[in-house]
Protein backbone atom coordinates (compact mmCIF):
# COMPACT_ATOMS: atom_id res chain seq x y z
CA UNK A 1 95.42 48.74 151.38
CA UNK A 2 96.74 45.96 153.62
CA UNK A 3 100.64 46.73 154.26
CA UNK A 4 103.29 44.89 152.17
CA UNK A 5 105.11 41.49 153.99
CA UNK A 6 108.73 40.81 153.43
CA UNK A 7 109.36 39.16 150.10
CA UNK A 8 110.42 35.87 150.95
CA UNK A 9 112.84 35.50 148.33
CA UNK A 10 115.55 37.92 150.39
CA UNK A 11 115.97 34.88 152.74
CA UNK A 12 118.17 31.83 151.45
CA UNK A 13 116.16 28.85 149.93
CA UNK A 14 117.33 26.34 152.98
CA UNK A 15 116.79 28.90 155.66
CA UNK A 16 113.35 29.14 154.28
CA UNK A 17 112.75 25.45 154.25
CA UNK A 18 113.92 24.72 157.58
CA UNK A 19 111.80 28.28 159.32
CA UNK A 20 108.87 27.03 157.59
CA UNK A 21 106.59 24.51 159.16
CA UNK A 22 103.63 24.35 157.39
CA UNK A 23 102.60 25.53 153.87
CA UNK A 24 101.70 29.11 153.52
CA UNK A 25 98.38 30.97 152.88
CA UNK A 26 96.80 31.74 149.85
CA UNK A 27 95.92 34.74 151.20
CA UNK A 28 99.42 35.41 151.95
CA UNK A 29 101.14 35.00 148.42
CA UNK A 30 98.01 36.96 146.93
CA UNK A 31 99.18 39.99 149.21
CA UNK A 32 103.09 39.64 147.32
CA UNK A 33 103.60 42.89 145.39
CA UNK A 34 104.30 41.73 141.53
CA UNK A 35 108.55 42.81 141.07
CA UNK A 36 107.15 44.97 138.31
CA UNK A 37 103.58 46.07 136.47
CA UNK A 38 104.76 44.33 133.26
CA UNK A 39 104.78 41.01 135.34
CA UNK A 40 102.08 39.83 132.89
CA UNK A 41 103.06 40.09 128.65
CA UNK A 42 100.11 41.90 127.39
CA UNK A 43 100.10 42.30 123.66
CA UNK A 44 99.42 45.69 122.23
CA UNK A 45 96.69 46.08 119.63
CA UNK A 46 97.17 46.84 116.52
CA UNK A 47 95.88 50.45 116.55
CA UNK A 48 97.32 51.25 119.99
CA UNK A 49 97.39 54.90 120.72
CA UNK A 50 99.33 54.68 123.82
CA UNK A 51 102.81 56.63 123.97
CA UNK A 52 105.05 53.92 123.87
CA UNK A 53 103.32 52.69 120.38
CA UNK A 54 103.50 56.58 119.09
CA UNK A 55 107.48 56.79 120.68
CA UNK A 56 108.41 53.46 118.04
CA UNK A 57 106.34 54.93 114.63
CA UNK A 58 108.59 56.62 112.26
CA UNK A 59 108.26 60.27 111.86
CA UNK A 60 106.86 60.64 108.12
CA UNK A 61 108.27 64.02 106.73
CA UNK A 62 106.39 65.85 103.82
CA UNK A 63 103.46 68.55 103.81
CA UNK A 64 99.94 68.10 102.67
CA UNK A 65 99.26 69.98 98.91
CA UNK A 66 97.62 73.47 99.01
CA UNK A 67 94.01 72.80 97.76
CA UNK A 68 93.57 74.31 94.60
CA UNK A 69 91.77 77.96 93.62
CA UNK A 70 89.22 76.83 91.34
CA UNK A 71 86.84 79.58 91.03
CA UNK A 72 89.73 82.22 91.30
CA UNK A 73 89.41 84.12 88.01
CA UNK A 74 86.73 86.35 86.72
CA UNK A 75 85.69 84.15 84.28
CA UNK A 76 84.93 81.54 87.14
CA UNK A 77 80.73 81.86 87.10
CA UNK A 78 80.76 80.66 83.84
CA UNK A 79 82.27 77.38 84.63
CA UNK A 80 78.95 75.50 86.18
CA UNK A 81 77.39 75.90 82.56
CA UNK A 82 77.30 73.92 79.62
CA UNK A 83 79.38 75.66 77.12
CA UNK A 84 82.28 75.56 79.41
CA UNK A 85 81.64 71.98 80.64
CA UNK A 86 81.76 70.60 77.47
CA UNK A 87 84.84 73.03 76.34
CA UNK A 88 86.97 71.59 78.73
CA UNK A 89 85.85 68.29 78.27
CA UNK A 90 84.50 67.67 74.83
CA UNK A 91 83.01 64.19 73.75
CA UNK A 92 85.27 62.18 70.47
CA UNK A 93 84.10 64.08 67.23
CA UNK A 94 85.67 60.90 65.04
CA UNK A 95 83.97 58.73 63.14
CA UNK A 96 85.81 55.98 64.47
CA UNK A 97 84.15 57.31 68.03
CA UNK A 98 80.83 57.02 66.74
CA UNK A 99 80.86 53.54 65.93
CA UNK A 100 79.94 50.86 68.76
CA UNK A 101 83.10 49.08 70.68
CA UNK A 102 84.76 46.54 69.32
CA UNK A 103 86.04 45.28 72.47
CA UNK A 104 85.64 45.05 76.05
CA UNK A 105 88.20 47.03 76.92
CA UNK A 106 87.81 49.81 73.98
CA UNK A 107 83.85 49.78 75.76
CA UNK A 108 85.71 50.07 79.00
CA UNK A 109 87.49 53.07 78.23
CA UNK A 110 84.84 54.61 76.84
CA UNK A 111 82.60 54.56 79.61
CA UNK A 112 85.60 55.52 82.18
CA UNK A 113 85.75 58.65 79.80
CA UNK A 114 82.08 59.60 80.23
CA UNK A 115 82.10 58.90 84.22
CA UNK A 116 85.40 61.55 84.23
CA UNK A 117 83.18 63.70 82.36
CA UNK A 118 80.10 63.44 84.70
CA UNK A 119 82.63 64.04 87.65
CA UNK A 120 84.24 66.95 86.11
CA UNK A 121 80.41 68.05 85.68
CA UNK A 122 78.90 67.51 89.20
CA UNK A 123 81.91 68.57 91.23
CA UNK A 124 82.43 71.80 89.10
CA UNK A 125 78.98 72.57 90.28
CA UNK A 126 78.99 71.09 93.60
CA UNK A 127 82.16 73.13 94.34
CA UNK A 128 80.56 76.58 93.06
CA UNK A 129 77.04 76.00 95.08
CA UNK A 130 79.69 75.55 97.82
CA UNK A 131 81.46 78.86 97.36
CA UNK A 132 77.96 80.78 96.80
CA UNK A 133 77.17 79.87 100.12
CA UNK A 134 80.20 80.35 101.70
CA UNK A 135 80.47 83.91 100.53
CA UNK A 136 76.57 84.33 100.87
CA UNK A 137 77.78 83.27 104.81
CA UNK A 138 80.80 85.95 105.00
CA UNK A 139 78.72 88.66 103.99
CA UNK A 140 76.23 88.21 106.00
CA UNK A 141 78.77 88.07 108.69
CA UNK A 142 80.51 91.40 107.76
CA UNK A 143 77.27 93.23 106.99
CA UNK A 144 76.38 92.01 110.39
CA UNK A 145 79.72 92.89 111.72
CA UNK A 146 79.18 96.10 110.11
CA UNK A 147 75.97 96.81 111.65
CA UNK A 148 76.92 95.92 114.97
CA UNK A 149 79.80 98.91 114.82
CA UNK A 150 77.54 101.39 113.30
CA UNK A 151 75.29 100.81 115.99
CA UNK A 152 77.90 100.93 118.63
CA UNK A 153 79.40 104.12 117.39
CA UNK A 154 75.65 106.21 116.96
CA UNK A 155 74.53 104.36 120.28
CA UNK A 156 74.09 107.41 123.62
CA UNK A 157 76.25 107.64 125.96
CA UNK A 158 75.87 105.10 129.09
CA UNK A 159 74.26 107.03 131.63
CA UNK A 160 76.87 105.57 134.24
CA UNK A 161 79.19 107.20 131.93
CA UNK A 162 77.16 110.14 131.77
CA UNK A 163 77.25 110.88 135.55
CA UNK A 164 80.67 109.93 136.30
CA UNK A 165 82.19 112.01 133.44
CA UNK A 166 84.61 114.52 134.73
CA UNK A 167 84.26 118.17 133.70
CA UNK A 168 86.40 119.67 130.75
CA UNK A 169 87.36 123.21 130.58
CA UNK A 170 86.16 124.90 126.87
CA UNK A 171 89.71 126.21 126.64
CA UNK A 172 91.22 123.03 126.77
CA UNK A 173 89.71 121.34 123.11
CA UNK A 174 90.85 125.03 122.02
CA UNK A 175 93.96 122.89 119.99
CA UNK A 176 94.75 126.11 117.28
CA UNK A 177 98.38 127.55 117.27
CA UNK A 178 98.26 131.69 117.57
CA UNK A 179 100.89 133.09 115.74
CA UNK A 180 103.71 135.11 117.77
CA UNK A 181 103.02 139.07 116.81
CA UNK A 182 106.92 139.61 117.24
CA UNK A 183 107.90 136.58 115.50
CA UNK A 184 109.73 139.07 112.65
CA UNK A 185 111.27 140.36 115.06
CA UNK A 186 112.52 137.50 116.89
CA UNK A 187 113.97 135.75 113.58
CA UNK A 188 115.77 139.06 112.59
CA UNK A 189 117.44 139.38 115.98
CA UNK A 190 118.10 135.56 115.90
CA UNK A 191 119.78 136.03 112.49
CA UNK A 192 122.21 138.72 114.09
CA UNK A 193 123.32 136.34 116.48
CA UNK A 194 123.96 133.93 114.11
CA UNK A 195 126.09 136.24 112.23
CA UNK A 196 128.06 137.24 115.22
CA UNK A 197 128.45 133.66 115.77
CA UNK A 198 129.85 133.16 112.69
CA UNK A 199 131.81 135.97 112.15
CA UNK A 200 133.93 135.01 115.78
CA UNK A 201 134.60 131.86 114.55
CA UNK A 202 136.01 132.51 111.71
CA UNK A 203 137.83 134.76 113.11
CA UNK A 204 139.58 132.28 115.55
CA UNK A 205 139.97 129.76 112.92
CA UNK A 206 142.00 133.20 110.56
CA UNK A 207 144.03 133.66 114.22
CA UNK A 208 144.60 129.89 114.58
CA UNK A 209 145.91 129.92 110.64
CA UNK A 210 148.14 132.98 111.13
CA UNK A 211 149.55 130.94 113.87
CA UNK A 212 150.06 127.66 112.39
CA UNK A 213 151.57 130.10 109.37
CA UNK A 214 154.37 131.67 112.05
CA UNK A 215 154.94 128.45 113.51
CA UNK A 216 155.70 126.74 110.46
CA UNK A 217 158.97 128.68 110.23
CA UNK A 218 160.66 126.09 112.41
CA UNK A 219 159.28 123.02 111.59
CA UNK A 220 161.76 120.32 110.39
CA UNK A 221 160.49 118.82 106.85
CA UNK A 222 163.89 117.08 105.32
CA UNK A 223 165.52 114.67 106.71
CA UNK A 224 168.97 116.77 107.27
CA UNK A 225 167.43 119.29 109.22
CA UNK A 226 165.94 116.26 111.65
CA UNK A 227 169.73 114.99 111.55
CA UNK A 228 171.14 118.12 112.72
CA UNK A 229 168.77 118.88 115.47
CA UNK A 230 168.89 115.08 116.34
CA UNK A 231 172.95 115.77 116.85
CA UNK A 232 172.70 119.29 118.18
CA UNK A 233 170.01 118.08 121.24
CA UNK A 234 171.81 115.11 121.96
CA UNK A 235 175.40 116.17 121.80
CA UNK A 236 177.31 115.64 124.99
CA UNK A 237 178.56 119.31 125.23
CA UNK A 238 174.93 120.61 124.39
CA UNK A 239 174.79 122.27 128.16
CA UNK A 240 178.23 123.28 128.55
CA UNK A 241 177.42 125.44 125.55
CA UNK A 242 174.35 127.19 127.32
CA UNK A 243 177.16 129.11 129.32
CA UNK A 244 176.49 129.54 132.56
CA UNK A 245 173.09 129.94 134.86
CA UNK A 246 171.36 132.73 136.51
CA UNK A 247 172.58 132.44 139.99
CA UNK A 248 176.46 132.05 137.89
CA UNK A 249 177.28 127.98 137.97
CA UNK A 250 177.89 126.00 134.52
CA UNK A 251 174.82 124.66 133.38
CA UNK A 252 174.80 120.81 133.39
CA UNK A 253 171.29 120.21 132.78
CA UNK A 254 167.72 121.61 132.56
CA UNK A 255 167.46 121.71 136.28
CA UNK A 256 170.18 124.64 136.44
CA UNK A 257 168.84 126.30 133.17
CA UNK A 258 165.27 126.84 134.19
CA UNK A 259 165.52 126.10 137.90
CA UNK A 260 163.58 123.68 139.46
CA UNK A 261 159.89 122.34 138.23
CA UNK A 262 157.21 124.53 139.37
CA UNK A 263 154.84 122.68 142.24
CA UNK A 264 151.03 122.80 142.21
CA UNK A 265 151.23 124.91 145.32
CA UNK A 266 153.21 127.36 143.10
CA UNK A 267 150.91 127.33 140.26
CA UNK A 268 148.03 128.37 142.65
CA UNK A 269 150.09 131.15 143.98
CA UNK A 270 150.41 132.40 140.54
CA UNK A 271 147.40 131.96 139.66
CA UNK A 272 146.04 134.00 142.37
CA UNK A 273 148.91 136.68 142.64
CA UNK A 274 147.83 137.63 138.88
CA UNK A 275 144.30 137.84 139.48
CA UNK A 276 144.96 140.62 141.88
CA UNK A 277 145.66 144.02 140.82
CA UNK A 278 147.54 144.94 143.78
CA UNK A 279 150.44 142.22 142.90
CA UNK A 280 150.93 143.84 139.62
CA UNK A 281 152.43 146.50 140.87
CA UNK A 282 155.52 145.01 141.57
CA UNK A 283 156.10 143.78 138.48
CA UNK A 284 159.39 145.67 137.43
CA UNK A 285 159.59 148.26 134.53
CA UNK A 286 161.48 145.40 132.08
CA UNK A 287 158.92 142.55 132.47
CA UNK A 288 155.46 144.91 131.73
CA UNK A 289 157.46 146.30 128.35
CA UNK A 290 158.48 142.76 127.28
CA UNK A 291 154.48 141.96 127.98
CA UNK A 292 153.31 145.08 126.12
CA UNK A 293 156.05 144.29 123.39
CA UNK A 294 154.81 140.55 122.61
CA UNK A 295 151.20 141.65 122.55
CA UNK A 296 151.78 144.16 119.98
CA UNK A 297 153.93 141.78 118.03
CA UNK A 298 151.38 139.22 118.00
CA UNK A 299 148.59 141.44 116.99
CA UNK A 300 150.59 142.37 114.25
CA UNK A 301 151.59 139.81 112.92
CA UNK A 302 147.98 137.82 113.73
CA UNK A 303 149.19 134.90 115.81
CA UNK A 304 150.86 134.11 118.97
CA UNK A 305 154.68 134.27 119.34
CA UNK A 306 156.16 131.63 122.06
CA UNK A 307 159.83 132.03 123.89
CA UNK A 308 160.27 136.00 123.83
């Protein structure tokens, strides 16, 4: 492809005329490039297929009708016969039927009812030789189909298949379930277990009642008793009343009743000073019968007693 010139419309009209000497080529304005390929106004044809023609056609909404099942009953071979033809479309029993036309139009009309007849005749029957050969065809592809299985399933085995088979222990297509000699035994023991189960948890939930019963003593259910713990907590003499602390000052707050809040570090220390026997021993004679006390208070009475 020769290479594209300079258009010479980009220079002004009266440069051009005064650069220009003699008259140009005709091989030169051939080789001008067209501004665009709809230089030239082609008219479409009629049925143009293109995609602009298809972009400006209207999209026409609606759905072709499902054909209808005309051999669908049981009663449908009887429909290419006689009887049935001329059931469903009987000729005029009148005697004004039987008499000739008296018009062109009445003549009309009567043969436009015989050629609906004849239709209704030759497509009934075209239609059902149509179906007998189109399920003659489908069963001769299923018993085919059929066939084709029967012989694939009772066909040898490959013998490529044959030699590359991997060997299968008899044990392993052994696939019944031996029943466990002790399994009496197992479900009896399994039951006790159960019951021991059972029996420790209800007795924790009968400990956790009995405690939730001695509890309840001082729970505050009116709204006078609230009142009067509401005043006696927040009343400003409530600490002066607690007389005085343990190492002998007036108590002014929690700090000096109970002493200072116990650190992790502490904790840990206590935690592991009463997991050793040898630190029990210097436990004084008052704090092991206050212990031995509460534990035989709480077992009789069945729950857990806080602040003693």
């Amino acid at each position: 492809m020769p290479p594209l010139l300079p258009r010479p419309t980009l220079l002004p009209r009266t440069l051009t005329r005064f650069l220009s000497t003699s008259a140009p080529r005709p091989s030169t304005q051939q080789r001008i490039p067209p501004e665009s390929p709809l230089f030239i106004n082609v008219p479409n044809p009629p049925q143009d297929q293109s995609i602009e023609a298809l972009r400006e056609l209207k999209p026409i909404r609606g759905h072709l009708p499902i054909p209808r099942q005309v051999f669908k009953h049981r009663d449908s071979h009887l429909k290419p016969r006689n009887s049935w033809l001329a059931q469903s479309a009987p000729k005029p029993t009148s005697a004004k039927s039987q008499q000739p036309p008296r018009s062109e139009i009445q003549g009309w009309k009567r043969r436009m009812a015989a050629s609906r007849r004849e239709n209704l005749r030759v497509g009934i029957r075209a239609l059902f030789k149509r179906k007998q050969l189109t399920d003659k065809k489908r069963a001769e592809r299923q018993a085919a189909k059929v066939a084709l299985h029967q012989a694939a399933a009772a066909a040898p085995e490959r013998e490529d298949e044959r030699l590359t088979r991997a060997s299968i222990n008899p044990r392993t297509l052994e696939t019944a379930v031996v029943l466990d000699p002790e399994r009496f035994e197992k479900a009896l023991a399994s039951r006790e277990r159960t019951t021991a189960l059972l029996a420790q948890k209800s007795e924790r939930r009968r400990d956790a009642i009995q405690e939730l019963y001695m509890k309840a003593r001082s729970f505050i259910v009116t709204e006078s008793d609230l009142e009067a713990e509401v005043n006696k907590l927040f009343a400003p003499d409530y600490w002066k009343n607690m007389g005085l602390s343990a190492s002998g000052f007036e108590v002014r707050n929690i700090w000096d009743l109970n002493g200072k809040p116990q650190t992790v570090s502490d904790m840990l220390n206590e935690v592991s000073r009463t997991s050793s026997t040898a630190v029990k021993s210097f436990e004084t004679e008052k704090t092991r019968t206050l212990k031995r006390q509460k534990e035989v208070a709480e077992e009789l009475t069945g729950g857990k007693l806080d602040g003693i």
